[in-house]
PDB file of N, CA and C in Angstrom:
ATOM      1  N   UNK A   1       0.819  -1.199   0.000  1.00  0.00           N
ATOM      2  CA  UNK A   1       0.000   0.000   0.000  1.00  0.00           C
ATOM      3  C   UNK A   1       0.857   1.255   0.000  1.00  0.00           C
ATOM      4  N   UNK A   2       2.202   0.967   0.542  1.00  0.00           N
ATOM      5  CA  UNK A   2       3.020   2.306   0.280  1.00  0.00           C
ATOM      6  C   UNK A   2       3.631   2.802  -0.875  1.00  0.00           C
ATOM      7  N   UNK A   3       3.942   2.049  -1.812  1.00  0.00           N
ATOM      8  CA  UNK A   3       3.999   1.919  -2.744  1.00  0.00           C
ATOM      9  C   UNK A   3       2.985   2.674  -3.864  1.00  0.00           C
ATOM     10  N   UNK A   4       1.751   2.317  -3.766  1.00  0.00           N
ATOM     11  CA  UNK A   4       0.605   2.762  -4.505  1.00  0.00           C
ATOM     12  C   UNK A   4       0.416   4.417  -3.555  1.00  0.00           C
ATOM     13  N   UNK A   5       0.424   4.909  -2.628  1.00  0.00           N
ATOM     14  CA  UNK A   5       0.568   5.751  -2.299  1.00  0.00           C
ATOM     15  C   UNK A   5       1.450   6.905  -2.288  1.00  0.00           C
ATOM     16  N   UNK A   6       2.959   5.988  -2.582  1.00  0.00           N
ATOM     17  CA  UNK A   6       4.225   7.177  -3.090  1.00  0.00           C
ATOM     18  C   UNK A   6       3.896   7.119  -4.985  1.00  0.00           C
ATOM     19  N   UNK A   7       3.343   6.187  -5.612  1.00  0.00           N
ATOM     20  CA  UNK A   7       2.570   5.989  -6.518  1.00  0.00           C
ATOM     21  C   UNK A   7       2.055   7.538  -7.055  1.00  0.00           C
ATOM     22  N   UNK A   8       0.820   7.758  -6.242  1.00  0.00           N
ATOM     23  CA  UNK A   8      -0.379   8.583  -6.727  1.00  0.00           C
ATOM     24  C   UNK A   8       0.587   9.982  -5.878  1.00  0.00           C
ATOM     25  N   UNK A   9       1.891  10.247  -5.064  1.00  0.00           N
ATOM     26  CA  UNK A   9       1.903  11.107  -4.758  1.00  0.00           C
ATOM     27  C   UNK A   9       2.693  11.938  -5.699  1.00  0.00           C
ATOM     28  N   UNK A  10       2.953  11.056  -6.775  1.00  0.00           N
ATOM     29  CA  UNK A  10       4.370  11.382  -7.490  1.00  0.00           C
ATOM     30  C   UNK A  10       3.907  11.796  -8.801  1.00  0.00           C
ATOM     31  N   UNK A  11       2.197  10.877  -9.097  1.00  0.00           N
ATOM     32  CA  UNK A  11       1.395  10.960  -9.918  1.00  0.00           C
ATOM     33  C   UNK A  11       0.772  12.625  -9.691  1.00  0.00           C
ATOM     34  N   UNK A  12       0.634  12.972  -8.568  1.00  0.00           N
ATOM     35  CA  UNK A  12      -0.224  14.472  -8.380  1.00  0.00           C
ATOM     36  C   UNK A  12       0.707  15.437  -8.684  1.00  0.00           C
ATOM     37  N   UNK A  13       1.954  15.209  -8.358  1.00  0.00           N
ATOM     38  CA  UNK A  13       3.207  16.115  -8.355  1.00  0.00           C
ATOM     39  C   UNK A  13       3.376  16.126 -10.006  1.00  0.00           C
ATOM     40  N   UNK A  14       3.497  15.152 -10.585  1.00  0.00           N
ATOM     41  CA  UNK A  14       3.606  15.406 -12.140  1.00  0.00           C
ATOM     42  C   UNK A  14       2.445  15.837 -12.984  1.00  0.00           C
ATOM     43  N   UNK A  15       1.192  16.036 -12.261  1.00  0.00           N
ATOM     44  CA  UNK A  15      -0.335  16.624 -12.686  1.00  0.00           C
ATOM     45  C   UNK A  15      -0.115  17.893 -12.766  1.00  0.00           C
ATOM     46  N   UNK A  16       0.763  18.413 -11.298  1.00  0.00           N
ATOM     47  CA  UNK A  16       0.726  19.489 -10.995  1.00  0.00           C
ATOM     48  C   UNK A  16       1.528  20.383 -11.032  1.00  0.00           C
ATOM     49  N   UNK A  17       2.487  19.922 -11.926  1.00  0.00           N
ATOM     50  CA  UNK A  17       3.687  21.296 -12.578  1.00  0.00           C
ATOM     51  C   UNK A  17       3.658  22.198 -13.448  1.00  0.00           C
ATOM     52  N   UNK A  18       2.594  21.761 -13.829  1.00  0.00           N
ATOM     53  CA  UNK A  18       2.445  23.085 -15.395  1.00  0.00           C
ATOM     54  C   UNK A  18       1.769  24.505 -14.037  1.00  0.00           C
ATOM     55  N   UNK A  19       0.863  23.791 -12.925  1.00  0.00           N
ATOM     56  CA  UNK A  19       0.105  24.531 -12.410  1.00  0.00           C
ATOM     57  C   UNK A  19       0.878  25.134 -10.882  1.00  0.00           C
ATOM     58  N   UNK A  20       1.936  24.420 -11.067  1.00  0.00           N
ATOM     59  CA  UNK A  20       2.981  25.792 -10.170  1.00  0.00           C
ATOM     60  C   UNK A  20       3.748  25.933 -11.163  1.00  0.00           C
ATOM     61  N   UNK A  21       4.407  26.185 -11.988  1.00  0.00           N
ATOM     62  CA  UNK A  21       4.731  27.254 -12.704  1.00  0.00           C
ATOM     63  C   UNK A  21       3.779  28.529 -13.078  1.00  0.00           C
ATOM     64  N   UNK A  22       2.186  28.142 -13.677  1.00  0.00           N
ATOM     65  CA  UNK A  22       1.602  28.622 -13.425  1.00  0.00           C
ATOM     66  C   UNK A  22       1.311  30.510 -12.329  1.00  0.00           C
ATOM     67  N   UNK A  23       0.900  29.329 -11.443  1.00  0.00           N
ATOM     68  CA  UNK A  23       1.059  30.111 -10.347  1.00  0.00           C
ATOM     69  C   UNK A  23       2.145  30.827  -9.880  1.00  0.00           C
ATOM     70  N   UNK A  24       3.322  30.477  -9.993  1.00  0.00           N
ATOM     71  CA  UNK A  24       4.517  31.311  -9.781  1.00  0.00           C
ATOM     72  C   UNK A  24       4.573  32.789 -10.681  1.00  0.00           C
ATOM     73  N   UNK A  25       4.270  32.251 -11.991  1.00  0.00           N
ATOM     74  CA  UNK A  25       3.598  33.659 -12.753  1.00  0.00           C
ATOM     75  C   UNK A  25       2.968  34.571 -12.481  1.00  0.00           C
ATOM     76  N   UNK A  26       1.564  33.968 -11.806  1.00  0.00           N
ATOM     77  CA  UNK A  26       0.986  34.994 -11.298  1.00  0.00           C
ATOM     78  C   UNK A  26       0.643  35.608 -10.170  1.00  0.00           C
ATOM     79  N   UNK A  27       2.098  35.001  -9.301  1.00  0.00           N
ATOM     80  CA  UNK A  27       1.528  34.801  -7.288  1.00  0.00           C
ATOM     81  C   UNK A  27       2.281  36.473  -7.392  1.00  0.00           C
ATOM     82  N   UNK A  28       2.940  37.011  -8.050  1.00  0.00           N
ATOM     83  CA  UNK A  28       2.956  38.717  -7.866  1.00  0.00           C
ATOM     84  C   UNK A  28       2.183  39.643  -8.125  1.00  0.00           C
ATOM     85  N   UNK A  29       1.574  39.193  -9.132  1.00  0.00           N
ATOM     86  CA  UNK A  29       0.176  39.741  -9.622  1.00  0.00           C
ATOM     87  C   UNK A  29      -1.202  39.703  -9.243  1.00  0.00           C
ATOM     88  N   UNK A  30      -1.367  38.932  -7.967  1.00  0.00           N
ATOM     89  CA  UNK A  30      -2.293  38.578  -7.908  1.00  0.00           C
ATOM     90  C   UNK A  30      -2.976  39.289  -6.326  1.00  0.00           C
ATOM     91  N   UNK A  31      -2.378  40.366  -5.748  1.00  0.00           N
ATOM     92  CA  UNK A  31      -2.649  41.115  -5.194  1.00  0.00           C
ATOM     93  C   UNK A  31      -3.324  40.199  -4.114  1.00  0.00           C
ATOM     94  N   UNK A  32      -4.339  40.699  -3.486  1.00  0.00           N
ATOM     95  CA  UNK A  32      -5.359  39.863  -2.207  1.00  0.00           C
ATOM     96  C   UNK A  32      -5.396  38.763  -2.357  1.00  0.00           C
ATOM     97  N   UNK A  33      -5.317  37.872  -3.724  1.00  0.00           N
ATOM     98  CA  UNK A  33      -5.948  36.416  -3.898  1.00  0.00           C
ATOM     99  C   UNK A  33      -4.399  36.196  -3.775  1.00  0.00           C
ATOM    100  N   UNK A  34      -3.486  36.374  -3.321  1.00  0.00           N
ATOM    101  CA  UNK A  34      -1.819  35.600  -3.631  1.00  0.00           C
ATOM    102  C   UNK A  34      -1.950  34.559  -2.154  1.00  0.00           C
ATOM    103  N   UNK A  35      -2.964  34.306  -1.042  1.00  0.00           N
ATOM    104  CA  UNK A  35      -2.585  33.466  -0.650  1.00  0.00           C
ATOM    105  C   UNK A  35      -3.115  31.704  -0.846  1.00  0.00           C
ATOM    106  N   UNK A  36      -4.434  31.967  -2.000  1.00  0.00           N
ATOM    107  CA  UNK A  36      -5.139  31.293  -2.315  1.00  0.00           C
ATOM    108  C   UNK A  36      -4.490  30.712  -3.643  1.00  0.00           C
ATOM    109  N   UNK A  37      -3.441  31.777  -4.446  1.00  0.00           N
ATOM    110  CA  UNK A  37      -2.507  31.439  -5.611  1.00  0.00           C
ATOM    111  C   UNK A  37      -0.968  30.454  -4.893  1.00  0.00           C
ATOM    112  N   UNK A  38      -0.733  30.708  -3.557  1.00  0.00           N
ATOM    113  CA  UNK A  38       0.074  29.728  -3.216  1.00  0.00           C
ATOM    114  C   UNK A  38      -0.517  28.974  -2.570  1.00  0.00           C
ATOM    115  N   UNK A  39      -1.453  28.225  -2.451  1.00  0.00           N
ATOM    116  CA  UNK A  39      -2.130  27.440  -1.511  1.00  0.00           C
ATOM    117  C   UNK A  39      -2.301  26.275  -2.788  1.00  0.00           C
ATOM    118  N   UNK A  40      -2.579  26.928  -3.989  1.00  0.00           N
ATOM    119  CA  UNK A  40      -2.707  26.367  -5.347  1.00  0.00           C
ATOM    120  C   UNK A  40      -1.383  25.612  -5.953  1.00  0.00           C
ATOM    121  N   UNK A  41      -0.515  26.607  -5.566  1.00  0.00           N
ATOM    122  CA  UNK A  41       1.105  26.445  -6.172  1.00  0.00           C
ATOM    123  C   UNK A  41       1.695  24.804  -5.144  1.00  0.00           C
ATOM    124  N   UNK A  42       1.386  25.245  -3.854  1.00  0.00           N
ATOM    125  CA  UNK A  42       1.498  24.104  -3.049  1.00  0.00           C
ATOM    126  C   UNK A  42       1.040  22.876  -2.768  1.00  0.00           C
ATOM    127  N   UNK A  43      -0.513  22.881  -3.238  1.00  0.00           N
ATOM    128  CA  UNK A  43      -1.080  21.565  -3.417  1.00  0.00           C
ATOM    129  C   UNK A  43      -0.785  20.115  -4.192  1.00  0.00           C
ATOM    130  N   UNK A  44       0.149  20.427  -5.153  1.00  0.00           N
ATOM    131  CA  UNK A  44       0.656  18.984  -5.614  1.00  0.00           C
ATOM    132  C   UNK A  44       2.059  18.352  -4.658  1.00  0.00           C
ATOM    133  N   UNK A  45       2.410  19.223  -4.136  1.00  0.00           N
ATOM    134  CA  UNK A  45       3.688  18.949  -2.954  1.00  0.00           C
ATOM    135  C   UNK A  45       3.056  18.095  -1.831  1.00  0.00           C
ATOM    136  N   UNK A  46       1.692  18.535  -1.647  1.00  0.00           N
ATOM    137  CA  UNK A  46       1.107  17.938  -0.155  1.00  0.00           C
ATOM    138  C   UNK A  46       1.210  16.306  -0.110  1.00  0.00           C
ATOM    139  N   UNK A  47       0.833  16.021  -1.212  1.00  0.00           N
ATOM    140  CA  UNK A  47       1.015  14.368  -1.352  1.00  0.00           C
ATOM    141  C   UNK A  47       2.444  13.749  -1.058  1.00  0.00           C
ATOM    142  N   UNK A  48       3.336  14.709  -1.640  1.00  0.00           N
ATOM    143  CA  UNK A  48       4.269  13.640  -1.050  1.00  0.00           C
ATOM    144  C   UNK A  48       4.696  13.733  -0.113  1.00  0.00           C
ATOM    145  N   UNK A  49       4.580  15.536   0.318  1.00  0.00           N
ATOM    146  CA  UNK A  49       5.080  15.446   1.642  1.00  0.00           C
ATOM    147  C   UNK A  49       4.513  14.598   2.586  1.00  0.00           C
ATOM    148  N   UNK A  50       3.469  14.017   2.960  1.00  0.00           N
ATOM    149  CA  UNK A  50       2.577  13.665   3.395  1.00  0.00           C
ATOM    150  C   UNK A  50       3.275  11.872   3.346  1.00  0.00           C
ATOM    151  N   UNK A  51       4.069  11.511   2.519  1.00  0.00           N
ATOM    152  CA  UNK A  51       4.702   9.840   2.410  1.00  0.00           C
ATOM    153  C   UNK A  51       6.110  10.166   3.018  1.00  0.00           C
ATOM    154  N   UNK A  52       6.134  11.415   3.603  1.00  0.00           N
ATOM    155  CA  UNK A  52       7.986  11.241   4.138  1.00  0.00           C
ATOM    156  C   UNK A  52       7.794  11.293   5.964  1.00  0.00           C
ATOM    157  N   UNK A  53       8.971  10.590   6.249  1.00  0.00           N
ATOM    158  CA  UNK A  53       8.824  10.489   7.592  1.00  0.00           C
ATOM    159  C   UNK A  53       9.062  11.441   8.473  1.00  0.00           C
ATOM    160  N   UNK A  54       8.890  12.414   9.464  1.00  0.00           N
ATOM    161  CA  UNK A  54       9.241  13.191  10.041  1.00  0.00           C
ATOM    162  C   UNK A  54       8.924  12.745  11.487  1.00  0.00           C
ATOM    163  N   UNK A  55      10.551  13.185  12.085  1.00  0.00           N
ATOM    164  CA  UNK A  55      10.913  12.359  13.402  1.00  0.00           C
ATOM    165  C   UNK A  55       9.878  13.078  14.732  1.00  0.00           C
ATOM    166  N   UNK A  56       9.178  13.856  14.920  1.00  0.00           N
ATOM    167  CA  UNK A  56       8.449  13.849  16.100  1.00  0.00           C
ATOM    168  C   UNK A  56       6.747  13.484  15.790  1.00  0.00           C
ATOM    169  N   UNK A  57       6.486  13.363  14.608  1.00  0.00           N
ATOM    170  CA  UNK A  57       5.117  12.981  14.309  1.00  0.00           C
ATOM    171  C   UNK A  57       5.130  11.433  13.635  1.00  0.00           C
ATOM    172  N   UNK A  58       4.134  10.675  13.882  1.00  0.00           N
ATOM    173  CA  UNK A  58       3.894   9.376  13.434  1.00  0.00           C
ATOM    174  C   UNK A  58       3.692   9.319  11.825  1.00  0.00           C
ATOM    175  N   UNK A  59       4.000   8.570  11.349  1.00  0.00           N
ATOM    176  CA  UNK A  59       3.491   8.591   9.579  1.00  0.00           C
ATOM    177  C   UNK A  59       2.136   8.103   9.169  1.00  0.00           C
ATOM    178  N   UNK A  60       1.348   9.125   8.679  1.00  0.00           N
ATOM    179  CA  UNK A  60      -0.071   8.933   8.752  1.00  0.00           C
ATOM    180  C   UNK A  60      -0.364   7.400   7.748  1.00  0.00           C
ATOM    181  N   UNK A  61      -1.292   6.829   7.688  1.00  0.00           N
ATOM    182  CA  UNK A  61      -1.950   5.631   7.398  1.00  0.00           C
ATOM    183  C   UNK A  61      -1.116   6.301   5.677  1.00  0.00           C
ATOM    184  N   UNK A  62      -1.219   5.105   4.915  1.00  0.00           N
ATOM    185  CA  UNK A  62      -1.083   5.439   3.277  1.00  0.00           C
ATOM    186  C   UNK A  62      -2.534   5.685   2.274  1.00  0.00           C
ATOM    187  N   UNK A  63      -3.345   5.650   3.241  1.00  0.00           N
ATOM    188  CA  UNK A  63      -4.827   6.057   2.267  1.00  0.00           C
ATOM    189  C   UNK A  63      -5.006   7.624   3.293  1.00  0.00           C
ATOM    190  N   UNK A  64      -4.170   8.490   3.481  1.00  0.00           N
ATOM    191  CA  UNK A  64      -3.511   9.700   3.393  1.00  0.00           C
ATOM    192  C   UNK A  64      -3.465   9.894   2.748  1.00  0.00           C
ATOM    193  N   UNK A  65      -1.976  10.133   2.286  1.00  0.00           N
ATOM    194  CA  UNK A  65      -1.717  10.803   0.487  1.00  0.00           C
ATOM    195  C   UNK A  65      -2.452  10.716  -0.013  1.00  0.00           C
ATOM    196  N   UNK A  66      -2.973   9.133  -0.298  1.00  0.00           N
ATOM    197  CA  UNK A  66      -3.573   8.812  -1.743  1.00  0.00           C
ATOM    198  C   UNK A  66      -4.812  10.062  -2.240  1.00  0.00           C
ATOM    199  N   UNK A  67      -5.644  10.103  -1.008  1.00  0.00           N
ATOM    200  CA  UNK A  67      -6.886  10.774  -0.865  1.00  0.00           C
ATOM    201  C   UNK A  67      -6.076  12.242  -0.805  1.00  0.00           C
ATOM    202  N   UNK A  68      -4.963  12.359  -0.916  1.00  0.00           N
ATOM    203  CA  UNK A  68      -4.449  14.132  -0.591  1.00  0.00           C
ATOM    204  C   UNK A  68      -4.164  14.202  -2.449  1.00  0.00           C
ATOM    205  N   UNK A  69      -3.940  12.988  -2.793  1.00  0.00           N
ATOM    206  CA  UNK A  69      -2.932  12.817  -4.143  1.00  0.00           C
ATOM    207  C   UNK A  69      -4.057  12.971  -5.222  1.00  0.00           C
ATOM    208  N   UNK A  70      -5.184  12.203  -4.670  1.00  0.00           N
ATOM    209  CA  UNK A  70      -6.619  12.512  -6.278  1.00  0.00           C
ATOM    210  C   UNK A  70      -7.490  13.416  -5.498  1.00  0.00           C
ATOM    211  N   UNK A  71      -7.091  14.528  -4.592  1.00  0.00           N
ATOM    212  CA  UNK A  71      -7.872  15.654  -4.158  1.00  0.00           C
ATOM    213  C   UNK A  71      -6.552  16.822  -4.953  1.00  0.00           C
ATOM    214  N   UNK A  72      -5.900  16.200  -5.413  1.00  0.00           N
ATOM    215  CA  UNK A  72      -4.953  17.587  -5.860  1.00  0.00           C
ATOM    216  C   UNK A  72      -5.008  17.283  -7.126  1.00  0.00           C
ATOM    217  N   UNK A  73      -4.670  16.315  -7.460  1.00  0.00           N
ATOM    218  CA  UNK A  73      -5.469  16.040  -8.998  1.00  0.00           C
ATOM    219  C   UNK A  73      -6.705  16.453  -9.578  1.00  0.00           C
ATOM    220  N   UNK A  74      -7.455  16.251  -8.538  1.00  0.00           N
ATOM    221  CA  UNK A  74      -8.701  16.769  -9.475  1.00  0.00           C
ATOM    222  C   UNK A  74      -8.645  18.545  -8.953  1.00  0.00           C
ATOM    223  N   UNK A  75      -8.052  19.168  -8.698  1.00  0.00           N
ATOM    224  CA  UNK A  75      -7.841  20.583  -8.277  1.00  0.00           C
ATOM    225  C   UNK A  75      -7.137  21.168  -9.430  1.00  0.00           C
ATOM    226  N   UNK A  76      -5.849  20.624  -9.892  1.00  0.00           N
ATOM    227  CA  UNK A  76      -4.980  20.505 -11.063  1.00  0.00           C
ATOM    228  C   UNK A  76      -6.067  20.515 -12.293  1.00  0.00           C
ATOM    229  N   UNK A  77      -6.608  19.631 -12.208  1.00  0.00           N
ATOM    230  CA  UNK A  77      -7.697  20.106 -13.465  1.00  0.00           C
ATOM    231  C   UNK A  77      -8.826  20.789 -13.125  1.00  0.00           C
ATOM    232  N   UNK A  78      -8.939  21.450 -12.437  1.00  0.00           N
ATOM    233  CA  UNK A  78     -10.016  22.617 -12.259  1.00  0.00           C
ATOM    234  C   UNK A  78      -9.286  23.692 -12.630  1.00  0.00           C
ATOM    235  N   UNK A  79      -8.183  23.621 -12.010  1.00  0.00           N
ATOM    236  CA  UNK A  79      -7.286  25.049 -12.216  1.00  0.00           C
ATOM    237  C   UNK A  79      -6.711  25.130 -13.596  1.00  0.00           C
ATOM    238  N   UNK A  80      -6.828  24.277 -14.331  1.00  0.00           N
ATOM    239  CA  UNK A  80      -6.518  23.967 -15.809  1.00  0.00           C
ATOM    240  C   UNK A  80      -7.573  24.246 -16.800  1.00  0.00           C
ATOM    241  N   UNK A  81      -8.519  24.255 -16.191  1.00  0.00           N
ATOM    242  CA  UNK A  81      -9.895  24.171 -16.444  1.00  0.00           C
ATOM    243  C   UNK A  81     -10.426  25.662 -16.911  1.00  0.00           C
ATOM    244  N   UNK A  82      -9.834  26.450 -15.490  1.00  0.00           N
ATOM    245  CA  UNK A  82     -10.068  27.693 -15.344  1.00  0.00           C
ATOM    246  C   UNK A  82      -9.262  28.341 -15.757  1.00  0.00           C
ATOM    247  N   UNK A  83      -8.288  28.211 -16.328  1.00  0.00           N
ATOM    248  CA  UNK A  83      -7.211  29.136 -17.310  1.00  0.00           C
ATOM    249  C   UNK A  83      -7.483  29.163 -18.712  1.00  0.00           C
ATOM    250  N   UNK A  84      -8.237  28.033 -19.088  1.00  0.00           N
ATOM    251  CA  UNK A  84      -8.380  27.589 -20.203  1.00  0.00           C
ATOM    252  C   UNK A  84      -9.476  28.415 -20.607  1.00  0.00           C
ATOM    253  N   UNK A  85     -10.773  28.367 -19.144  1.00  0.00           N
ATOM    254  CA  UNK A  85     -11.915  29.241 -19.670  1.00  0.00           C
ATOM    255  C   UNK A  85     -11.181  30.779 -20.028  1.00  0.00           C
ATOM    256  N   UNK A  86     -10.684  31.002 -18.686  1.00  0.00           N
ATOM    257  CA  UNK A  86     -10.086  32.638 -18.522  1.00  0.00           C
ATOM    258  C   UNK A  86      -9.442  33.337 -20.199  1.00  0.00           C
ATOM    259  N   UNK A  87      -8.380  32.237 -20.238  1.00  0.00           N
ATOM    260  CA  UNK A  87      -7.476  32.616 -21.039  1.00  0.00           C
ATOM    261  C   UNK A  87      -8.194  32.466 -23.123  1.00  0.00           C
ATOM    262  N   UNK A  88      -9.405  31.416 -23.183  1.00  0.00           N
ATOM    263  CA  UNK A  88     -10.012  31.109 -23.935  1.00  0.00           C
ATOM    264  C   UNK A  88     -11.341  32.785 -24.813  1.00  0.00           C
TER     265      UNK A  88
END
């Protein structure tokens, strides 16, 4: 199961690079909404951070990520979604 979980975290992280670059574009520009533009920029990172061990907290179950990994995925294509309308 850890496996399929560093899996889908690696899977969200490669969903989600066009959409921090993205965002890096426009996290200066984006005045009031810049913490909602890095919250965006950061969401494909959460998955994996989320499969690494860190020494004073326990390592959460592996249907963690997974559920962090196709909640950022499907965010990745909303936000893809919405550039496409914007920019369309």
């Amino acid at each position: 199961m850890n496996r399929i979980a560093i899996f889908f975290a690696v899977l969200a992280l490669a969903a989600g690079l066009w959409q921090i670059v993205l965002g890096s574009l426009f996290v200066f520009d984006a005045g009031w909404v810049m913490p909602l533009i890095l919250f965006i920029m950061l969401l494909p990172l959460l998955p994996l951070i989320l499969t690494q061990e860190v020494r004073p907290w326990p390592k959460p179950s592996p249907i963690v990520p997974i559920v962090a990994a196709v909640t950022s995925m499907a965010m990745s294509g909303l936000v893809y979604y919405l550039f496409y309308a914007y920019f369309d």
